[in-house]
PDB file of N, CA and C in Angstrom:
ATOM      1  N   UNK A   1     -58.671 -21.828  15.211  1.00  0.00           N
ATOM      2  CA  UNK A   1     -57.994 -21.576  16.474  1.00  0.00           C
ATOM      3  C   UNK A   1     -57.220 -20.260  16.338  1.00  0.00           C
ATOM      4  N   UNK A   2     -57.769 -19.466  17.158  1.00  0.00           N
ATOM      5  CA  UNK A   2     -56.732 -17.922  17.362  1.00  0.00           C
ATOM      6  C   UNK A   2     -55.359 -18.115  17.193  1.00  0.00           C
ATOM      7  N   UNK A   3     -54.548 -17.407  16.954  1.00  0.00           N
ATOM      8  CA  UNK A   3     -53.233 -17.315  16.418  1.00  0.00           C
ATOM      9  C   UNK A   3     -52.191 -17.583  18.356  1.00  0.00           C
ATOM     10  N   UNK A   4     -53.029 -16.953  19.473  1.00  0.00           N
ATOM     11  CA  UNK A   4     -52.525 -16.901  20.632  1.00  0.00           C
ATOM     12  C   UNK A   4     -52.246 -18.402  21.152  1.00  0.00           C
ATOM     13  N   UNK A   5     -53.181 -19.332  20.352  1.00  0.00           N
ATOM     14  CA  UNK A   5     -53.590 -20.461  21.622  1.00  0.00           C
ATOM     15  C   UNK A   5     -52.666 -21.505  20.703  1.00  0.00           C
ATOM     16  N   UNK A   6     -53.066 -21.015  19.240  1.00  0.00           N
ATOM     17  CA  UNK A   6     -51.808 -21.737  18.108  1.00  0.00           C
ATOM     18  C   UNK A   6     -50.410 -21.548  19.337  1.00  0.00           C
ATOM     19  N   UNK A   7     -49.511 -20.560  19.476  1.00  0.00           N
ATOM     20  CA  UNK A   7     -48.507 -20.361  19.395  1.00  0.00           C
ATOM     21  C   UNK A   7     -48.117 -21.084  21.381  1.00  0.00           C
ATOM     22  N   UNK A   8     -49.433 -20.917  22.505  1.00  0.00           N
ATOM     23  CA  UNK A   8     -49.302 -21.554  23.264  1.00  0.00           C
ATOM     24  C   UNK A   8     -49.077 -22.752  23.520  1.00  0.00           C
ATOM     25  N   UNK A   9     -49.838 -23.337  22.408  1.00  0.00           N
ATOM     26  CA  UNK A   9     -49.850 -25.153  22.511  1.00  0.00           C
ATOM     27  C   UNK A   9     -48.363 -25.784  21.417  1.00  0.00           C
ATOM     28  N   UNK A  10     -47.844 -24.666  20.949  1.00  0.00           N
ATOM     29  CA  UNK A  10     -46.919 -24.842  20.284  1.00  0.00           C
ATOM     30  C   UNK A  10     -45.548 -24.869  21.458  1.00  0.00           C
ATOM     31  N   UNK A  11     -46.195 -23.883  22.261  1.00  0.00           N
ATOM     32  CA  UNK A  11     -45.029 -23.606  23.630  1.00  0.00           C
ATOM     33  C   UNK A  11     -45.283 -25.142  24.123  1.00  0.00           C
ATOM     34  N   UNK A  12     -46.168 -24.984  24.770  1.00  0.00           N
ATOM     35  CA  UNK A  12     -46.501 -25.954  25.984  1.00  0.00           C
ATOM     36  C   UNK A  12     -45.603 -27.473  24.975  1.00  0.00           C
ATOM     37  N   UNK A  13     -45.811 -27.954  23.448  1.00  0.00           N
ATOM     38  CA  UNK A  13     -45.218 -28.901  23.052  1.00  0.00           C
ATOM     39  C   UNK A  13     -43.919 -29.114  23.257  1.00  0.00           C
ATOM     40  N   UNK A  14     -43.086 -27.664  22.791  1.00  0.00           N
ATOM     41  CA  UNK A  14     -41.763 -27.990  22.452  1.00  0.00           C
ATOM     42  C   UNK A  14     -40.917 -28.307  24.005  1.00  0.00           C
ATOM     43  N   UNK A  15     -41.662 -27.306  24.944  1.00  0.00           N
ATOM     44  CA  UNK A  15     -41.391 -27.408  26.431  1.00  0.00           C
ATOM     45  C   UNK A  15     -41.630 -29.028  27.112  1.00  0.00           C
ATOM     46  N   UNK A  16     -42.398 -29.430  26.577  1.00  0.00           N
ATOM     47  CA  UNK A  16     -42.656 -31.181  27.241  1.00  0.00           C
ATOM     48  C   UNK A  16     -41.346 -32.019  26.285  1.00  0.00           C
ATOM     49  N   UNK A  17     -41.584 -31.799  24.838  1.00  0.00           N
ATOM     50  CA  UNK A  17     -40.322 -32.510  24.324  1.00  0.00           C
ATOM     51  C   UNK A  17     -38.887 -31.996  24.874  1.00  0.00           C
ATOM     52  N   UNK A  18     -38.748 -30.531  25.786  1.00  0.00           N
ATOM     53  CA  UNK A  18     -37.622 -30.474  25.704  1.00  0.00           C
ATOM     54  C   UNK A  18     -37.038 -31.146  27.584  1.00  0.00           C
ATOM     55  N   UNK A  19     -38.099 -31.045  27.907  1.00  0.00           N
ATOM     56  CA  UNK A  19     -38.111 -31.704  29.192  1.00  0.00           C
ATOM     57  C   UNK A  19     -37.901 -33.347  29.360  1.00  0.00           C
ATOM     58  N   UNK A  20     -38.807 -33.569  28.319  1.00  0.00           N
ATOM     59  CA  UNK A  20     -38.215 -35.213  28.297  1.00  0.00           C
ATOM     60  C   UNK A  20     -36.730 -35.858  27.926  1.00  0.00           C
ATOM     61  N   UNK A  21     -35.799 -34.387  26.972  1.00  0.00           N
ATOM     62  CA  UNK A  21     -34.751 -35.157  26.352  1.00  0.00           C
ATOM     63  C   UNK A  21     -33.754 -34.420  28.176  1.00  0.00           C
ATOM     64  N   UNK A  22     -34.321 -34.086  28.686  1.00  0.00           N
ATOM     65  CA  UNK A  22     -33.449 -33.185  29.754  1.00  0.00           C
ATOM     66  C   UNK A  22     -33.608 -34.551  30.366  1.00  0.00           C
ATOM     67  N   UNK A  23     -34.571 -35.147  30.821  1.00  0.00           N
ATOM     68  CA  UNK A  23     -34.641 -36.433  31.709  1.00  0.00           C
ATOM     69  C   UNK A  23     -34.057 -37.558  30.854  1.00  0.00           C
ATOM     70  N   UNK A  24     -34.444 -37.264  29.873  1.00  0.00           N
ATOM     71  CA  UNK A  24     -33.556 -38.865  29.205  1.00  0.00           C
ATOM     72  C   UNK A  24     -32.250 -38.983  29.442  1.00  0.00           C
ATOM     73  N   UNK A  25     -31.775 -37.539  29.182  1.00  0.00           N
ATOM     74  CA  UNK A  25     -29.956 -37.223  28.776  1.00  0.00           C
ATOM     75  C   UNK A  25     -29.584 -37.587  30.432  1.00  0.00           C
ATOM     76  N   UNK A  26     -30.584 -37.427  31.698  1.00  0.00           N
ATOM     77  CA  UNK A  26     -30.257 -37.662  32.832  1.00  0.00           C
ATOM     78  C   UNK A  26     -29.870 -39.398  33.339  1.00  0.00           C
ATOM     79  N   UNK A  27     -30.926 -39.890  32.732  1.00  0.00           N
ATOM     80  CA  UNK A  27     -31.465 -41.428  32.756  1.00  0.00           C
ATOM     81  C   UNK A  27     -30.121 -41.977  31.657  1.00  0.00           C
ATOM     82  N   UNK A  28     -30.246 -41.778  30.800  1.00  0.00           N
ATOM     83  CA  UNK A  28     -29.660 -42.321  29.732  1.00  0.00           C
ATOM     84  C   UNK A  28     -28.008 -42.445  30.032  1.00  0.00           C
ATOM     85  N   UNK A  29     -27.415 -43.848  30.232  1.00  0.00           N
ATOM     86  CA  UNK A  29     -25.692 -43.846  30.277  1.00  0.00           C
ATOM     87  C   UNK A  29     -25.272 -43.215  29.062  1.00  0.00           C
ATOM     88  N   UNK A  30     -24.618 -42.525  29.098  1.00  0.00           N
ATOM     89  CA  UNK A  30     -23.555 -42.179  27.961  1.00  0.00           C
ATOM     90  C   UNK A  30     -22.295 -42.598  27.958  1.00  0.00           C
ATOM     91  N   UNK A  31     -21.670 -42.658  26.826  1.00  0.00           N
ATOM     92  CA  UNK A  31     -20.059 -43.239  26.468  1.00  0.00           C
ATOM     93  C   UNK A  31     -19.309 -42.544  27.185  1.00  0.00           C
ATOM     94  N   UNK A  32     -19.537 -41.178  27.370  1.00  0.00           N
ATOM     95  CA  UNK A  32     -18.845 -39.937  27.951  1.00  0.00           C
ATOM     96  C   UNK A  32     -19.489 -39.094  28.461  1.00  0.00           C
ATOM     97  N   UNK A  33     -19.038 -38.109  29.798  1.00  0.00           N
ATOM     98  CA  UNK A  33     -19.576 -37.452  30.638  1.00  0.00           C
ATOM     99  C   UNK A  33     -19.759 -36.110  29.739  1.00  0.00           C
ATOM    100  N   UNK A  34     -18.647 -36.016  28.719  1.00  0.00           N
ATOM    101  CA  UNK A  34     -18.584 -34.572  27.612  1.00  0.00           C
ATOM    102  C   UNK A  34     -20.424 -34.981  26.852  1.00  0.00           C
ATOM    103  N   UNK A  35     -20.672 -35.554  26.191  1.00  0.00           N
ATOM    104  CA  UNK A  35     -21.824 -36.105  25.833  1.00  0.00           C
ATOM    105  C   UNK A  35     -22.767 -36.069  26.739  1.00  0.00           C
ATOM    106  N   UNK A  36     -23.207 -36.084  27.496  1.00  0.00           N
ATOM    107  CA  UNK A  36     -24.159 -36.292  28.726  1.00  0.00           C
ATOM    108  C   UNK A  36     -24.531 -34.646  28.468  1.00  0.00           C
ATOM    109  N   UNK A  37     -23.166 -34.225  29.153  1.00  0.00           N
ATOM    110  CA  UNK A  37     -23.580 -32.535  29.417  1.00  0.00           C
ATOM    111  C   UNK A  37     -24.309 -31.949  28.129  1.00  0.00           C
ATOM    112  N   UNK A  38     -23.394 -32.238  26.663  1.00  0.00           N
ATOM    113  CA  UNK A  38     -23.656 -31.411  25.544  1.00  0.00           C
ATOM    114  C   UNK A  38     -25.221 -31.497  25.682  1.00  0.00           C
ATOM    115  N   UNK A  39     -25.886 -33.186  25.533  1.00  0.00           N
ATOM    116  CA  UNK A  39     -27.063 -33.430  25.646  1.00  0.00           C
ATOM    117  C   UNK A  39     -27.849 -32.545  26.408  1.00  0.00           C
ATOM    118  N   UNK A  40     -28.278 -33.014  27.853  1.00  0.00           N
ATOM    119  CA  UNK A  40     -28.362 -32.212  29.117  1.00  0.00           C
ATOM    120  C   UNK A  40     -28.582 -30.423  28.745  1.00  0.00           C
ATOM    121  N   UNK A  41     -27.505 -29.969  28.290  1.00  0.00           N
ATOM    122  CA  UNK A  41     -27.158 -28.760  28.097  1.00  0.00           C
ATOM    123  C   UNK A  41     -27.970 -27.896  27.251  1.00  0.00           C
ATOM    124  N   UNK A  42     -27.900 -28.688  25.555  1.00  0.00           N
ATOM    125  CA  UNK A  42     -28.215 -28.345  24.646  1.00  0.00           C
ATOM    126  C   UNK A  42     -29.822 -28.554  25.029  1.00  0.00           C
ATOM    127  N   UNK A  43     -30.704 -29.384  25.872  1.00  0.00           N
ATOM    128  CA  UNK A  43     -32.175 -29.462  25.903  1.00  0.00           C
ATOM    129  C   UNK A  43     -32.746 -28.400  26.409  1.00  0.00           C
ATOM    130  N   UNK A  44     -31.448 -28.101  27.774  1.00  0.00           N
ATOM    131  CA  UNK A  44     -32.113 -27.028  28.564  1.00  0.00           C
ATOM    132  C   UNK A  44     -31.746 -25.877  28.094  1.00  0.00           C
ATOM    133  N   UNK A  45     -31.495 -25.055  26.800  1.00  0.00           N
ATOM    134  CA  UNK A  45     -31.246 -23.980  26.363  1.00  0.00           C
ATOM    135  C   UNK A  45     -32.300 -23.932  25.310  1.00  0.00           C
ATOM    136  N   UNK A  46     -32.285 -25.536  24.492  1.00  0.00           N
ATOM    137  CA  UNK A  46     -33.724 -25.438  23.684  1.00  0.00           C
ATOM    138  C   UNK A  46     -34.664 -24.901  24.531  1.00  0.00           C
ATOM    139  N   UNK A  47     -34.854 -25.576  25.811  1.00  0.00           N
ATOM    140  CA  UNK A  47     -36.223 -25.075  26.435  1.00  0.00           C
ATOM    141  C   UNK A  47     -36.373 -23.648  26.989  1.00  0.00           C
ATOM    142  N   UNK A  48     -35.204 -22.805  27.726  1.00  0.00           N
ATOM    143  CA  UNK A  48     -35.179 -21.682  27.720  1.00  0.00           C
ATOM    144  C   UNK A  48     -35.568 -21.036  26.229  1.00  0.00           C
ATOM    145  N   UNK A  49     -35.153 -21.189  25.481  1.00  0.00           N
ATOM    146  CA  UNK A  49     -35.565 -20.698  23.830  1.00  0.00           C
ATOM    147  C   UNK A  49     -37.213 -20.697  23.647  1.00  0.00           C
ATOM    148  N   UNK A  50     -37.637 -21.468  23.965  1.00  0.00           N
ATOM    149  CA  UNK A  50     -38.712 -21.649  23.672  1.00  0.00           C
ATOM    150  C   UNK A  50     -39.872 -21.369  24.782  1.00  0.00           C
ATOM    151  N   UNK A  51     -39.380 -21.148  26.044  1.00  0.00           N
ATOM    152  CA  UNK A  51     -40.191 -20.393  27.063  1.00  0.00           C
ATOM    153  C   UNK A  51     -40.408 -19.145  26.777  1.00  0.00           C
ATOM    154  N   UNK A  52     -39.300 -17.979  26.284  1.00  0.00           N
ATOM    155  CA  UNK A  52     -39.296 -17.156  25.530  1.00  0.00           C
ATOM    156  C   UNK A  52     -38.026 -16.092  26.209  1.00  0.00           C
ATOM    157  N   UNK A  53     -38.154 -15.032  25.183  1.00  0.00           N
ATOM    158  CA  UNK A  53     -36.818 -14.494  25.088  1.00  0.00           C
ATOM    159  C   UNK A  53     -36.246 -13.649  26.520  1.00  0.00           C
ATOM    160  N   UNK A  54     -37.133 -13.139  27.823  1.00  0.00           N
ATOM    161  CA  UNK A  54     -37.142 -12.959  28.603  1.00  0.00           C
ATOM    162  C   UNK A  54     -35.769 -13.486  29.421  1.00  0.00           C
ATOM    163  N   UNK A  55     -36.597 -15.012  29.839  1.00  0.00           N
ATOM    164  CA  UNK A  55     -34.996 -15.461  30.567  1.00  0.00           C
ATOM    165  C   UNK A  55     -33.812 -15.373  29.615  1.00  0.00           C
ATOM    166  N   UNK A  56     -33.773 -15.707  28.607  1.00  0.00           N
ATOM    167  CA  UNK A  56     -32.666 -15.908  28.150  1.00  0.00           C
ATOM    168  C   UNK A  56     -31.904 -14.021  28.104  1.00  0.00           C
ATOM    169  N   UNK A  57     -32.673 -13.595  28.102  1.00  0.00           N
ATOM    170  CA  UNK A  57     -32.142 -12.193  28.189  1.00  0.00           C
ATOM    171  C   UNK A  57     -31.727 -11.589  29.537  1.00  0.00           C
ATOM    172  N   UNK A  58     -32.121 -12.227  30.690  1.00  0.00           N
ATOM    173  CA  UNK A  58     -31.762 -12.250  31.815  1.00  0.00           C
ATOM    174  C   UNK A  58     -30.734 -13.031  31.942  1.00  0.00           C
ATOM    175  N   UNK A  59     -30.752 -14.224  31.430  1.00  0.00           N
ATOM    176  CA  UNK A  59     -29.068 -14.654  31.951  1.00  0.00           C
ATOM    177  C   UNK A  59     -28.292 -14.507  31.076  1.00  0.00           C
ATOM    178  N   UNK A  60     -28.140 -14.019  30.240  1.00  0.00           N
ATOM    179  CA  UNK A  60     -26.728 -13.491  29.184  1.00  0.00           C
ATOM    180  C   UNK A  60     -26.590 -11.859  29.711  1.00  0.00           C
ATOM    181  N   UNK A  61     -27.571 -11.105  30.644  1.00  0.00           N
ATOM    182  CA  UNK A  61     -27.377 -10.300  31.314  1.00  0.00           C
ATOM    183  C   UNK A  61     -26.660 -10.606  32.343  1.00  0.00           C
ATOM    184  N   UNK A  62     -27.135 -11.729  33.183  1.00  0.00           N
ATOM    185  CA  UNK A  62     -25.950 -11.900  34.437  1.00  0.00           C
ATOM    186  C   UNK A  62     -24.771 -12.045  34.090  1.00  0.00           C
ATOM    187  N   UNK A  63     -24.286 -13.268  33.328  1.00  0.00           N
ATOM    188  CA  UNK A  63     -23.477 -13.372  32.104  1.00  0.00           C
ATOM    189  C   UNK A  63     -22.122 -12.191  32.046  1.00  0.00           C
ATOM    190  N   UNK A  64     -23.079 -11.127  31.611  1.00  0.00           N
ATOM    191  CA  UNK A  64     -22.285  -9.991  31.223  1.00  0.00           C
ATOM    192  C   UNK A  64     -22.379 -10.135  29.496  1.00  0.00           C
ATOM    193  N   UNK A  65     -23.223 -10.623  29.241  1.00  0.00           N
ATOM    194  CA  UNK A  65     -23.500 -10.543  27.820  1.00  0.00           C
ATOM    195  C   UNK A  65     -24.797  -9.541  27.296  1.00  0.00           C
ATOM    196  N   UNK A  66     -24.435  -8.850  26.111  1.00  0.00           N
ATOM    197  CA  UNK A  66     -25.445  -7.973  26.194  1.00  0.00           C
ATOM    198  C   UNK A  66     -27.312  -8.393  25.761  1.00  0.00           C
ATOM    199  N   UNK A  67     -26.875  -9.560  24.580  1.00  0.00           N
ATOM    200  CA  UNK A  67     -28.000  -9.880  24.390  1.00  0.00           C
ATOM    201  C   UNK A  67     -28.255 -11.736  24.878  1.00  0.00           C
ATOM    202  N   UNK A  68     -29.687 -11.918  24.374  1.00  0.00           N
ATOM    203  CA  UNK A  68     -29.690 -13.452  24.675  1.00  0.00           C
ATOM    204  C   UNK A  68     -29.507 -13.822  23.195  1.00  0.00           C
ATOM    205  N   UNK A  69     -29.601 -13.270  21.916  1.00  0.00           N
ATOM    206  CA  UNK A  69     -28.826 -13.900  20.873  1.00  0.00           C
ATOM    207  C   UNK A  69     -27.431 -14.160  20.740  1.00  0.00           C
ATOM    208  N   UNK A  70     -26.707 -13.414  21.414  1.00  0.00           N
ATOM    209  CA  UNK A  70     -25.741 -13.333  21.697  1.00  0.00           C
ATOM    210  C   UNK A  70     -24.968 -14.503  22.713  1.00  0.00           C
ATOM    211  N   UNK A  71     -25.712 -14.475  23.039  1.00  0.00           N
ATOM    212  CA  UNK A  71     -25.670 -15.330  24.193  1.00  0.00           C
ATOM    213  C   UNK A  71     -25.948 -17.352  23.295  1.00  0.00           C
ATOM    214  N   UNK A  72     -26.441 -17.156  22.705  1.00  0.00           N
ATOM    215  CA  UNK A  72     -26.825 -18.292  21.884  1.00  0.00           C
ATOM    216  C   UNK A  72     -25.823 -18.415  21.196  1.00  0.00           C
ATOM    217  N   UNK A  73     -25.212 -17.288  20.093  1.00  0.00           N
ATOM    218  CA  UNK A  73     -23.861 -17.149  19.584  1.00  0.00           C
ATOM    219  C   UNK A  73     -22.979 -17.909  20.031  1.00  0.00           C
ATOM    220  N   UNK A  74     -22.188 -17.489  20.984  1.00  0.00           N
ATOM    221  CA  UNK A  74     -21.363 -17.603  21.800  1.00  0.00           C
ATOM    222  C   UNK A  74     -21.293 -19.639  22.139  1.00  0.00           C
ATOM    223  N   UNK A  75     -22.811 -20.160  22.497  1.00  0.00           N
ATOM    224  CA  UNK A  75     -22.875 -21.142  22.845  1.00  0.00           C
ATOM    225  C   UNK A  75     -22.795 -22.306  22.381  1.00  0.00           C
ATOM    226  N   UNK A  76     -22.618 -21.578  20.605  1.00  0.00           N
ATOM    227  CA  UNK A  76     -23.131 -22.211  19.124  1.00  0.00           C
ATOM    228  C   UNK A  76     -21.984 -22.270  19.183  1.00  0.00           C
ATOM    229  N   UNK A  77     -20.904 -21.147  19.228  1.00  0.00           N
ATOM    230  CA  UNK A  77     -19.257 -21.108  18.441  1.00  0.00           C
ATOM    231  C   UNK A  77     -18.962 -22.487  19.219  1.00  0.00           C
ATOM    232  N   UNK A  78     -18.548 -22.447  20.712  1.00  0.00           N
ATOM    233  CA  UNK A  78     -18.032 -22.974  21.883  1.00  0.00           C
ATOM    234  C   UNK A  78     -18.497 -24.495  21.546  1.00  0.00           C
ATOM    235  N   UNK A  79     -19.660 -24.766  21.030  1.00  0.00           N
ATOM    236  CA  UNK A  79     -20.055 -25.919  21.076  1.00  0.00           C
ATOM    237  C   UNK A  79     -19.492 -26.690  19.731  1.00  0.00           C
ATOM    238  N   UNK A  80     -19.600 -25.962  18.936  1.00  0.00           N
ATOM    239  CA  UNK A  80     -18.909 -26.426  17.267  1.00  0.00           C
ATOM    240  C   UNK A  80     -17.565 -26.891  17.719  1.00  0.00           C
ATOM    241  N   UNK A  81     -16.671 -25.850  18.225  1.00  0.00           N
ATOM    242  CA  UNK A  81     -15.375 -25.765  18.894  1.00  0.00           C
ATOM    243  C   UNK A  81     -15.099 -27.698  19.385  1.00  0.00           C
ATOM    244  N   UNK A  82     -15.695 -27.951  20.537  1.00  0.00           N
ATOM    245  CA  UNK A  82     -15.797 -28.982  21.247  1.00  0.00           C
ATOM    246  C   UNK A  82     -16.389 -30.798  20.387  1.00  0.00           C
ATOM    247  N   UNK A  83     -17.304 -29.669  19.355  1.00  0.00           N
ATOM    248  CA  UNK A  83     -17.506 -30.890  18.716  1.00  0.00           C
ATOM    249  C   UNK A  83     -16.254 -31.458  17.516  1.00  0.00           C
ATOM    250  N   UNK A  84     -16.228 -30.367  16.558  1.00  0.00           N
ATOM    251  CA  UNK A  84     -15.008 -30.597  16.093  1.00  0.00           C
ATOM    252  C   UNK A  84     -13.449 -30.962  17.228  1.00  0.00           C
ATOM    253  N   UNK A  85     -13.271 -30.969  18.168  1.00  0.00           N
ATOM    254  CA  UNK A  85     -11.929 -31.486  18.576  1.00  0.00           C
ATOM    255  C   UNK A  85     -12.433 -32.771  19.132  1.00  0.00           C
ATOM    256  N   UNK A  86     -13.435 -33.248  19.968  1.00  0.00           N
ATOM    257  CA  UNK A  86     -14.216 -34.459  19.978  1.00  0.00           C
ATOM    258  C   UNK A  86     -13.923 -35.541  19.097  1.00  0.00           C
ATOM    259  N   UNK A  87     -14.003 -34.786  17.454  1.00  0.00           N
ATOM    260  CA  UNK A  87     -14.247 -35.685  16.555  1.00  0.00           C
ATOM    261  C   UNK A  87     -13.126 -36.136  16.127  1.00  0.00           C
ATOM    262  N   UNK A  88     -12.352 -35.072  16.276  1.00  0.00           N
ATOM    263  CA  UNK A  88     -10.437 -35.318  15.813  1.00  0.00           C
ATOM    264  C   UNK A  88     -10.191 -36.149  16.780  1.00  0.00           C
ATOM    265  N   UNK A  89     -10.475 -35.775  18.417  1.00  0.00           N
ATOM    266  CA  UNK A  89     -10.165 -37.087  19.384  1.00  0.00           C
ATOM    267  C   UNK A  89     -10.291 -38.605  18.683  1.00  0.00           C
ATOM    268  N   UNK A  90     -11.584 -38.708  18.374  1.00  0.00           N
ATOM    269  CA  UNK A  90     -12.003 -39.829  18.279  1.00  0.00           C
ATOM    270  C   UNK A  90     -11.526 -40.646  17.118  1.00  0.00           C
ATOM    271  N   UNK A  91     -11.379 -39.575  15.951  1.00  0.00           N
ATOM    272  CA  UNK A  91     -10.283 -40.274  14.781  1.00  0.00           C
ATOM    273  C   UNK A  91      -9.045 -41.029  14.912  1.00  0.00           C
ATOM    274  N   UNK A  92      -8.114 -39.872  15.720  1.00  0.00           N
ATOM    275  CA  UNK A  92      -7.253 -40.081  16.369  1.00  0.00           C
ATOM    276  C   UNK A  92      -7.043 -41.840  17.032  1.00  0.00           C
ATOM    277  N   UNK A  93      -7.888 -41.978  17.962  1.00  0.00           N
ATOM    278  CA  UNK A  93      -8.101 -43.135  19.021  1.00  0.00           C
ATOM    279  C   UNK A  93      -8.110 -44.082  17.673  1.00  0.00           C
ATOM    280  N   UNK A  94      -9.013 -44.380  16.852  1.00  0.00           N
ATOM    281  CA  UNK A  94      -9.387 -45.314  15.360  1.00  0.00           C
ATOM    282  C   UNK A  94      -8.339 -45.050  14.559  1.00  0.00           C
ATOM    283  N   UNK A  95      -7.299 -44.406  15.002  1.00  0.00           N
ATOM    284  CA  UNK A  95      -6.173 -44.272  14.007  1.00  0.00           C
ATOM    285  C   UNK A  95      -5.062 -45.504  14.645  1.00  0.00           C
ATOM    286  N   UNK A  96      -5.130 -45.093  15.767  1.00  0.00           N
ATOM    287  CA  UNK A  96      -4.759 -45.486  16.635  1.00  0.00           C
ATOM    288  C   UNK A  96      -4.509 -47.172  17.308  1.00  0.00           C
ATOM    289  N   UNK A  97      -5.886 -47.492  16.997  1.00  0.00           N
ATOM    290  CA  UNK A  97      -6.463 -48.749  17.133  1.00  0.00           C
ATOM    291  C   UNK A  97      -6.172 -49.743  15.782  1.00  0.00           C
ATOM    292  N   UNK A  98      -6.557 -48.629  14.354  1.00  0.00           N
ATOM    293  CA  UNK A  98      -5.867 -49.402  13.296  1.00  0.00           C
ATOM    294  C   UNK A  98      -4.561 -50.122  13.188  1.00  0.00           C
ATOM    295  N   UNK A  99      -3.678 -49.239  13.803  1.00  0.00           N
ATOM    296  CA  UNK A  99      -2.237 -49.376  13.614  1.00  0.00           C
ATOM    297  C   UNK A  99      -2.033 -50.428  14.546  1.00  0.00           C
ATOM    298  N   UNK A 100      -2.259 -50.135  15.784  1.00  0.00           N
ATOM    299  CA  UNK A 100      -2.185 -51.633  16.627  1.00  0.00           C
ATOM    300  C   UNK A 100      -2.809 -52.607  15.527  1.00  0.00           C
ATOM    301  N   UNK A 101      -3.920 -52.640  15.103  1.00  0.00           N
ATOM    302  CA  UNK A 101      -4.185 -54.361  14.636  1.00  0.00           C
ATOM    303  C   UNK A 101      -3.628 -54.396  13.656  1.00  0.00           C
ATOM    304  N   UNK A 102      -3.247 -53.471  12.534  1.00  0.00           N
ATOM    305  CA  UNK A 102      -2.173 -53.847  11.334  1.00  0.00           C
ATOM    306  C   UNK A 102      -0.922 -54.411  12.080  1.00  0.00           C
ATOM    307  N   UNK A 103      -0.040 -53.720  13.071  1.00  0.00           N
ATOM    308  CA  UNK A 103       1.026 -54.193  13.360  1.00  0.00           C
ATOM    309  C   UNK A 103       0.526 -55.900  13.782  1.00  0.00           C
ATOM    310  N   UNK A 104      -0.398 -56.175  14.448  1.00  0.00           N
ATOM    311  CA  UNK A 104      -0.472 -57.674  14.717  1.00  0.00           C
ATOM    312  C   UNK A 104      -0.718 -58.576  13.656  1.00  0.00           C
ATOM    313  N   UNK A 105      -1.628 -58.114  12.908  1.00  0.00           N
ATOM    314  CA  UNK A 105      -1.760 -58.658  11.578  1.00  0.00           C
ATOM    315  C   UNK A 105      -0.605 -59.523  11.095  1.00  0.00           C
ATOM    316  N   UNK A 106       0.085 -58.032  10.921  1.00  0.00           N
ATOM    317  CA  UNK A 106       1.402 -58.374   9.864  1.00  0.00           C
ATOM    318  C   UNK A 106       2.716 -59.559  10.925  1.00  0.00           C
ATOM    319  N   UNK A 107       2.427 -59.367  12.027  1.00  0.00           N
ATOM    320  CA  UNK A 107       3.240 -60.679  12.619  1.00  0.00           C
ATOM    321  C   UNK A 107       2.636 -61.815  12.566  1.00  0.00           C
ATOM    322  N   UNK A 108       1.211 -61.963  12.521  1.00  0.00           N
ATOM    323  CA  UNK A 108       0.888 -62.933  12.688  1.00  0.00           C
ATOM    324  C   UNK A 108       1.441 -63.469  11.381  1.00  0.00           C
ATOM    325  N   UNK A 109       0.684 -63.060   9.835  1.00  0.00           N
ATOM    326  CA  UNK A 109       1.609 -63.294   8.972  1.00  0.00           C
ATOM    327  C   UNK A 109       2.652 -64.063   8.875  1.00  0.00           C
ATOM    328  N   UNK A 110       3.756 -63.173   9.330  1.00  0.00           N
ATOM    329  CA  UNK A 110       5.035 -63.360   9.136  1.00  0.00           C
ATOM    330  C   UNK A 110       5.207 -64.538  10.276  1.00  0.00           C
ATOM    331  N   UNK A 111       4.769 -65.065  11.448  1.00  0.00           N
ATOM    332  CA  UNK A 111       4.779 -66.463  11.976  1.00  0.00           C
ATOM    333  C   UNK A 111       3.975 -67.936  11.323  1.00  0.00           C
ATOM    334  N   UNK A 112       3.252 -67.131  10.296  1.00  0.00           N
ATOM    335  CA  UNK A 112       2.736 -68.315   9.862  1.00  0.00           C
ATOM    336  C   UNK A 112       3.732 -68.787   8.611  1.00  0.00           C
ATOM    337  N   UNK A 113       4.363 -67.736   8.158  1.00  0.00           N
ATOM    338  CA  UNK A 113       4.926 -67.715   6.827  1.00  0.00           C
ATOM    339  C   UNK A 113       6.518 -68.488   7.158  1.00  0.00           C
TER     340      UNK A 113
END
């Protein structure tokens, strides 16, 4: 198989997988609306990626960004950003939740005792 029709059917794949997680992330309840989007978000930039570098160079142009790597950059930092404070959220909440059931714990304890 020519190297052209290799790299088409390679398109046409990643574009159907990235379309399906775009409909799933649509279909699919999430815990959180932050989650939904990242999902959602992150499929439809895979799939711009992989349509090829064109659009993505067009909208980090509208943007006001100079390139579409750049533009990926930017989307990578922002997203790390969100995931790391996400995760501190969520510690937080399980920190949170611990201490409530230790404090009950320890009365119950101390009423039985």
């Amino acid at each position: 198989i020519p190297f052209e029709k290799k790299k088409m059917i390679v398109t046409y794949l990643f574009s159907v997988i990235f379309i399906a997680f775009i409909g799933y992330g649509l279909i699919r309840p999430f815990s959180s609306i932050f989650l939904k989007l990242f999902f959602i978000l992150g499929s439809l930039f895979g799939l711009l990626s992989v349509l090829g570098a064109e659009y993505t160079n067009q909208i980090s142009t509208s943007l006001g960004i100079g390139r579409g790597a750049d533009l990926y950059l930017y989307i990578g930092l922002v997203c790390s950003f969100l995931f790391v404070f996400y995760t501190q959220e969520k510690f937080n909440l399980l920190d949170q939740k611990i201490k409530k059931m230790a404090k009950v714990v320890s009365l119950l304890e101390k009423n039985r005792n």
